[in-house]
C-alpha atoms as a PDB file:
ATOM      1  CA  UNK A   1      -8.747  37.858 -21.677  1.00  0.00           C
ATOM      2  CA  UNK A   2      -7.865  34.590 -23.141  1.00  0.00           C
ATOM      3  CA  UNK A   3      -4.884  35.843 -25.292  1.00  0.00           C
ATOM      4  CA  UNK A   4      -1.661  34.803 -23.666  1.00  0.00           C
ATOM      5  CA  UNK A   5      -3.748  33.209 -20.442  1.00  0.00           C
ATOM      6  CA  UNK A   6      -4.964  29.717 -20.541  1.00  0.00           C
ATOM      7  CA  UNK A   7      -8.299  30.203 -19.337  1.00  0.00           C
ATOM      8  CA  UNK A   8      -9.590  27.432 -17.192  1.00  0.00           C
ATOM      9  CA  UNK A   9     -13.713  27.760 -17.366  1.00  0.00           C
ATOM     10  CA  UNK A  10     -15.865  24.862 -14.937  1.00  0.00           C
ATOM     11  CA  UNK A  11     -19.664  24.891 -15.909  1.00  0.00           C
ATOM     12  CA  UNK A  12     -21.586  23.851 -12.521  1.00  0.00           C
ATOM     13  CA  UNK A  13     -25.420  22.193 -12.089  1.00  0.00           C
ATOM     14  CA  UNK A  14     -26.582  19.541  -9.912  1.00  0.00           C
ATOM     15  CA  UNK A  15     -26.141  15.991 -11.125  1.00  0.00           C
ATOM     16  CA  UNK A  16     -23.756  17.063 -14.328  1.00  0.00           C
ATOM     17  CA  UNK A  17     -25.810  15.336 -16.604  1.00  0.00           C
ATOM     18  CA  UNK A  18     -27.843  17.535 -18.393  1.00  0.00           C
ATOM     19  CA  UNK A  19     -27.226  21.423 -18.423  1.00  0.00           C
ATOM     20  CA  UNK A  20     -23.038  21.272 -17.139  1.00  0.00           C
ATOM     21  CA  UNK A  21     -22.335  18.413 -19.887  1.00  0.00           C
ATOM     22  CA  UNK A  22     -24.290  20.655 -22.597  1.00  0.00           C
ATOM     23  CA  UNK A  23     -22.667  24.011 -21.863  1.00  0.00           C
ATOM     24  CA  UNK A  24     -19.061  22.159 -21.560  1.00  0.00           C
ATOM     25  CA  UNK A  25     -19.977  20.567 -24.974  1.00  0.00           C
ATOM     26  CA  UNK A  26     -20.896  23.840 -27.036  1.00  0.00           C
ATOM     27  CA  UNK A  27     -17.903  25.720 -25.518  1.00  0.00           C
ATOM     28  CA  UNK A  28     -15.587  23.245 -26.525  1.00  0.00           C
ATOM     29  CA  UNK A  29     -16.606  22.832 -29.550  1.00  0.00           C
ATOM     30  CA  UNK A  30     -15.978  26.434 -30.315  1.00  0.00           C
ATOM     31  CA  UNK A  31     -11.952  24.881 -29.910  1.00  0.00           C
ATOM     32  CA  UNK A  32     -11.299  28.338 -28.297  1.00  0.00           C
ATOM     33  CA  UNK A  33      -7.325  28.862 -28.331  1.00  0.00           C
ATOM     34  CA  UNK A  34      -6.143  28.696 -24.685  1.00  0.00           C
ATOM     35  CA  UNK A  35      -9.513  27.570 -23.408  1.00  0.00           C
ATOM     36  CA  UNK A  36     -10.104  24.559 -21.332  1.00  0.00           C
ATOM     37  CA  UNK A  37     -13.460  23.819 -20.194  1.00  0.00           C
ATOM     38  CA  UNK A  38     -14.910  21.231 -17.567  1.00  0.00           C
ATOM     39  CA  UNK A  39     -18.083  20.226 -15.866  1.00  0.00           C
ATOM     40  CA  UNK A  40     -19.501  19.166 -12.479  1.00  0.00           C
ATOM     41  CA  UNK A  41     -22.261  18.672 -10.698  1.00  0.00           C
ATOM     42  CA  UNK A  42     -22.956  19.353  -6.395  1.00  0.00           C
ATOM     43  CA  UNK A  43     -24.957  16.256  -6.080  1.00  0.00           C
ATOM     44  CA  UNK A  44     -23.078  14.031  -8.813  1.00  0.00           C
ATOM     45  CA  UNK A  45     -22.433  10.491  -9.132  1.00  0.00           C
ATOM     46  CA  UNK A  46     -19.190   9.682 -10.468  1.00  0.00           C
ATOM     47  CA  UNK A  47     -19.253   7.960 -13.795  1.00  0.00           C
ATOM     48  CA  UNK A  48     -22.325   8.630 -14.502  1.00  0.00           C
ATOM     49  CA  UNK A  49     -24.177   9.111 -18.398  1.00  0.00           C
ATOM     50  CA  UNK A  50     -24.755  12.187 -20.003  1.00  0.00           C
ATOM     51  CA  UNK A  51     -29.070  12.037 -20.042  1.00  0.00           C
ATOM     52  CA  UNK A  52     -30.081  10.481 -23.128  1.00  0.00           C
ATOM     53  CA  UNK A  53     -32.191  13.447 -24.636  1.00  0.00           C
ATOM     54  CA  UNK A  54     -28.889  15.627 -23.664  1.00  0.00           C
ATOM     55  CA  UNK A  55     -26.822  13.832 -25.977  1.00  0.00           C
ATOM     56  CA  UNK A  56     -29.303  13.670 -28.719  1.00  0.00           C
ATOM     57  CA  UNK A  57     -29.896  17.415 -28.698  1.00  0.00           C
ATOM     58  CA  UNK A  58     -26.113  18.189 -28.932  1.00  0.00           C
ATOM     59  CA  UNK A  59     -25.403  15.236 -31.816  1.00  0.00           C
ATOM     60  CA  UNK A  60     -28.051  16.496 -33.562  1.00  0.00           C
ATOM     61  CA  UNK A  61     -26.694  20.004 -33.316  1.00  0.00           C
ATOM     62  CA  UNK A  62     -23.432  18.440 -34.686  1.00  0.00           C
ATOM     63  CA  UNK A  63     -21.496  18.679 -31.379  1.00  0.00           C
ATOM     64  CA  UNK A  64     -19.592  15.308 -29.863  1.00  0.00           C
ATOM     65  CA  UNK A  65     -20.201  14.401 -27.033  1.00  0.00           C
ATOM     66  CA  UNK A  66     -17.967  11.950 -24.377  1.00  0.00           C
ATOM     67  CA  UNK A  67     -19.198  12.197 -20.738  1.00  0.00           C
ATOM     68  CA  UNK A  68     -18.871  11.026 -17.407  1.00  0.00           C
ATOM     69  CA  UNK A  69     -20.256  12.990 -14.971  1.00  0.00           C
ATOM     70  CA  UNK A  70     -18.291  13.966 -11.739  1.00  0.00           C
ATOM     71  CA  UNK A  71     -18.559  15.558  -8.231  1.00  0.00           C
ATOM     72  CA  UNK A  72     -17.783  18.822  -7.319  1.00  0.00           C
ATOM     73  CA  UNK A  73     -14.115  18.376  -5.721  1.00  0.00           C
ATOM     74  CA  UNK A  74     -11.947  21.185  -4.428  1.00  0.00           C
ATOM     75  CA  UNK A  75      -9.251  20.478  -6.818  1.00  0.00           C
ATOM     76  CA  UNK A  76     -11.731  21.319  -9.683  1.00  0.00           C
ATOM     77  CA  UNK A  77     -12.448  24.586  -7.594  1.00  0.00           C
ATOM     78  CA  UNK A  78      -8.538  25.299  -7.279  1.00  0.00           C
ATOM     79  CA  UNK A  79      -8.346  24.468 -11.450  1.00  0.00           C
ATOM     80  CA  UNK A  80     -10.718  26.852 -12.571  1.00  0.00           C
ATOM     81  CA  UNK A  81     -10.320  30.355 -13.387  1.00  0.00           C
ATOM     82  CA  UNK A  82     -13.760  31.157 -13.580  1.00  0.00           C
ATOM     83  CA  UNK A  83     -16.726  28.967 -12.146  1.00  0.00           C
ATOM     84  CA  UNK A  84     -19.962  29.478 -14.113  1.00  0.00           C
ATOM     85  CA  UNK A  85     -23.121  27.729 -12.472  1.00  0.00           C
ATOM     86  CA  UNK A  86     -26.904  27.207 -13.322  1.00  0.00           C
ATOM     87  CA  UNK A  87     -28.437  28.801 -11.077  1.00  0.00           C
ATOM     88  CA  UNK A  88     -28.066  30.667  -7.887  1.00  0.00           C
ATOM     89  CA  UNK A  89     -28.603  27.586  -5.651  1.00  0.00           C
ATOM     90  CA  UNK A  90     -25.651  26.177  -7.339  1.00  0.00           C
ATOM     91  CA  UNK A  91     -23.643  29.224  -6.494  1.00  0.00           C
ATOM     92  CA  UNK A  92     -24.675  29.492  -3.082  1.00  0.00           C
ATOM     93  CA  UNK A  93     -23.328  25.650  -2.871  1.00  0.00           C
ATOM     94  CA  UNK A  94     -20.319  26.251  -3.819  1.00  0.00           C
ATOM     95  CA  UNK A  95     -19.910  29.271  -2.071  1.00  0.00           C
ATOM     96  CA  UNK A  96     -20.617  27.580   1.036  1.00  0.00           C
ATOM     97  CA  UNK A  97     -18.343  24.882   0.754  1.00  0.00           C
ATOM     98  CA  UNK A  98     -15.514  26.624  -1.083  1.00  0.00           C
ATOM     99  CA  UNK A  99     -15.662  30.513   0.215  1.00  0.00           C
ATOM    100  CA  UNK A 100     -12.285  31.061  -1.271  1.00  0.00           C
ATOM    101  CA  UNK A 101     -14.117  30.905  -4.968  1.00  0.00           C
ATOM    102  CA  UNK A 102     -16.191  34.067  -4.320  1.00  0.00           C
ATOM    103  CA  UNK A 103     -14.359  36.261  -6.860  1.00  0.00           C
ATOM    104  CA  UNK A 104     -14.531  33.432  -9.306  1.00  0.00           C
ATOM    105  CA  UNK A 105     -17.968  32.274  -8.926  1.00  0.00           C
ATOM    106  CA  UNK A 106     -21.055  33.205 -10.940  1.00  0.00           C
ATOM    107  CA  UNK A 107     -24.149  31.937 -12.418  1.00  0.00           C
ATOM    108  CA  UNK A 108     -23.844  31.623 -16.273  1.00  0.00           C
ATOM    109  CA  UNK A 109     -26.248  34.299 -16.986  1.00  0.00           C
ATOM    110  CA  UNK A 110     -25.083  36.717 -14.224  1.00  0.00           C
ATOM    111  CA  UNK A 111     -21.542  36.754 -16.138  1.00  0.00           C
ATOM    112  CA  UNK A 112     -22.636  37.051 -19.631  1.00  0.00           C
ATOM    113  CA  UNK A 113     -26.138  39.367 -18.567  1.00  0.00           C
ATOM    114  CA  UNK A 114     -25.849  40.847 -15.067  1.00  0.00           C
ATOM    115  CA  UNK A 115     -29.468  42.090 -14.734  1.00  0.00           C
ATOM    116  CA  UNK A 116     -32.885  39.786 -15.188  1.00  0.00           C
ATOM    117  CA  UNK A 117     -33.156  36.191 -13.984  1.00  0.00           C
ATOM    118  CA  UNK A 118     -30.113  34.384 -13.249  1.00  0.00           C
ATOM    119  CA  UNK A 119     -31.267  30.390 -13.546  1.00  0.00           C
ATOM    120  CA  UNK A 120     -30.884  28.267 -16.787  1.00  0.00           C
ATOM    121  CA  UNK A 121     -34.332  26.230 -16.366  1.00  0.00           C
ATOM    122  CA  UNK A 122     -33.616  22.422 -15.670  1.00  0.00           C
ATOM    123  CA  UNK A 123     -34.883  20.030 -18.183  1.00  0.00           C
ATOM    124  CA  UNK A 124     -34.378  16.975 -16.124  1.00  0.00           C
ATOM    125  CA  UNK A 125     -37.312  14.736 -16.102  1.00  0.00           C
ATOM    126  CA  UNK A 126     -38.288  16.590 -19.540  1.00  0.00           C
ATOM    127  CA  UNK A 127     -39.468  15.193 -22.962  1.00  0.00           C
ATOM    128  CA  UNK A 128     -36.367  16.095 -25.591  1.00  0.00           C
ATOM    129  CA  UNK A 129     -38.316  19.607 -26.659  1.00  0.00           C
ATOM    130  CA  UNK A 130     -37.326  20.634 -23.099  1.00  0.00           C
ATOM    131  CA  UNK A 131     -33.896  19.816 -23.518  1.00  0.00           C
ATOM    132  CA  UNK A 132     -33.906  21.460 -26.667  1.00  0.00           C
ATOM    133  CA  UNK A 133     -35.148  25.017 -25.273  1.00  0.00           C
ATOM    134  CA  UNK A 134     -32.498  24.593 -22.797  1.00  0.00           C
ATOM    135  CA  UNK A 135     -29.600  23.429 -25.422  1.00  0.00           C
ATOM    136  CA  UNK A 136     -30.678  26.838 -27.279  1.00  0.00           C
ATOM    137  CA  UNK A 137     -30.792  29.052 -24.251  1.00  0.00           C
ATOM    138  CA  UNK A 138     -27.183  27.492 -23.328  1.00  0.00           C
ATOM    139  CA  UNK A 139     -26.300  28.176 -27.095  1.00  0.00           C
ATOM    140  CA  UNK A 140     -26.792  31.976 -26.834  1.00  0.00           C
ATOM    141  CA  UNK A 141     -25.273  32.322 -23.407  1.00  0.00           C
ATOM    142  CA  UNK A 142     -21.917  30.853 -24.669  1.00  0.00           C
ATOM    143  CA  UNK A 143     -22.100  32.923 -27.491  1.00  0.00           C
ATOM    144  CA  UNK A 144     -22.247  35.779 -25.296  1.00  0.00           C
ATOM    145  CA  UNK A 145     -19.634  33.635 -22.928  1.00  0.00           C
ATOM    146  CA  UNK A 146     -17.189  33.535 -25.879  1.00  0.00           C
ATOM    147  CA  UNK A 147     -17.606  37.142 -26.994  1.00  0.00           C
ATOM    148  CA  UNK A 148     -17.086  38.532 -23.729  1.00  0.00           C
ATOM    149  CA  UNK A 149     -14.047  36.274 -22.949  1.00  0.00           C
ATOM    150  CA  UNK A 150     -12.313  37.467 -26.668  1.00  0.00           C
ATOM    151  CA  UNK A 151     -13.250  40.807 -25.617  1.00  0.00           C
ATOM    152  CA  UNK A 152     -10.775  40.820 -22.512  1.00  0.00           C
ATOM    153  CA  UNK A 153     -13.443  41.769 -19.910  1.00  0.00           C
ATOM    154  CA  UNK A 154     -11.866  40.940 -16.066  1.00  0.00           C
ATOM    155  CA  UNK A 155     -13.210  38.211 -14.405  1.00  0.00           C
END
């Protein structure tokens, strides 16, 4: 799929600061040829910090990290190829503010794993061992992410 198409992929959660910013961070570290990958959140404040254990999990996994958070805007929508949320809340959001996306628009896990549970737990709030089960669990599903994307599976 990503061969000869840039690929424009837009991680979604609530107040991009914690699970958007991670995935966004492990994808593009992978530097994935004709991949460009963003983040937003519904209920984000623009210019906001990544959270602090968020950024400690991915430095200490060896990933940079430079993030603002954002809102959700329709141009963002319009960019992205694909739309890949957090949970199904976050999809039904978007959904009903941007109906146009609905081809486009899945939770993380339904994409990579359509059957089971579809949410990515949030560690907001959380000591830094809860951010680290969810850095993990974010690590595997963009492995599976990348794979499928390299494979040429259809949106």
């Amino acid at each position: 799929m990503i061969e000869g198409n840039a690929m424009n992929v837009f991680f979604v959660c609530t107040g991009n600061t914690c699970r958007s910013p991670m995935a966004e961070a492990i994808l593009r570290a992978k530097q994935l040829p004709a991949v460009e990958v963003r983040s937003a959140g519904l209920f984000a404040m623009d210019g906001g910090d990544i959270s602090d254990h968020a950024r400690d999990v991915l430095l200490e996994a060896g990933i940079e990290v430079d993030h603002s958070s954002s809102l959700l805007t329709r141009e963002d929508v319009e960019w992205a190829t694909i739309i890949l949320t957090m949970t199904t809340g976050h999809k039904a959001g978007i959904l009903q503010q941007h109906p146009s996306a609905r081809e486009k628009t899945f939770t993380l896990k339904e994409y990579v794993r359509p059957y089971g549970s579809h949410d990515i737990s949030d560690p907001f709030g959380g000591d830094v061992y809860q951010y680290k089960q969810t850095f993990k669990e974010l690590q595997v599903l963009i492995e599976e992410l990348e794979a499928k994307l390299a494979g040429g599976d259809d949106i």
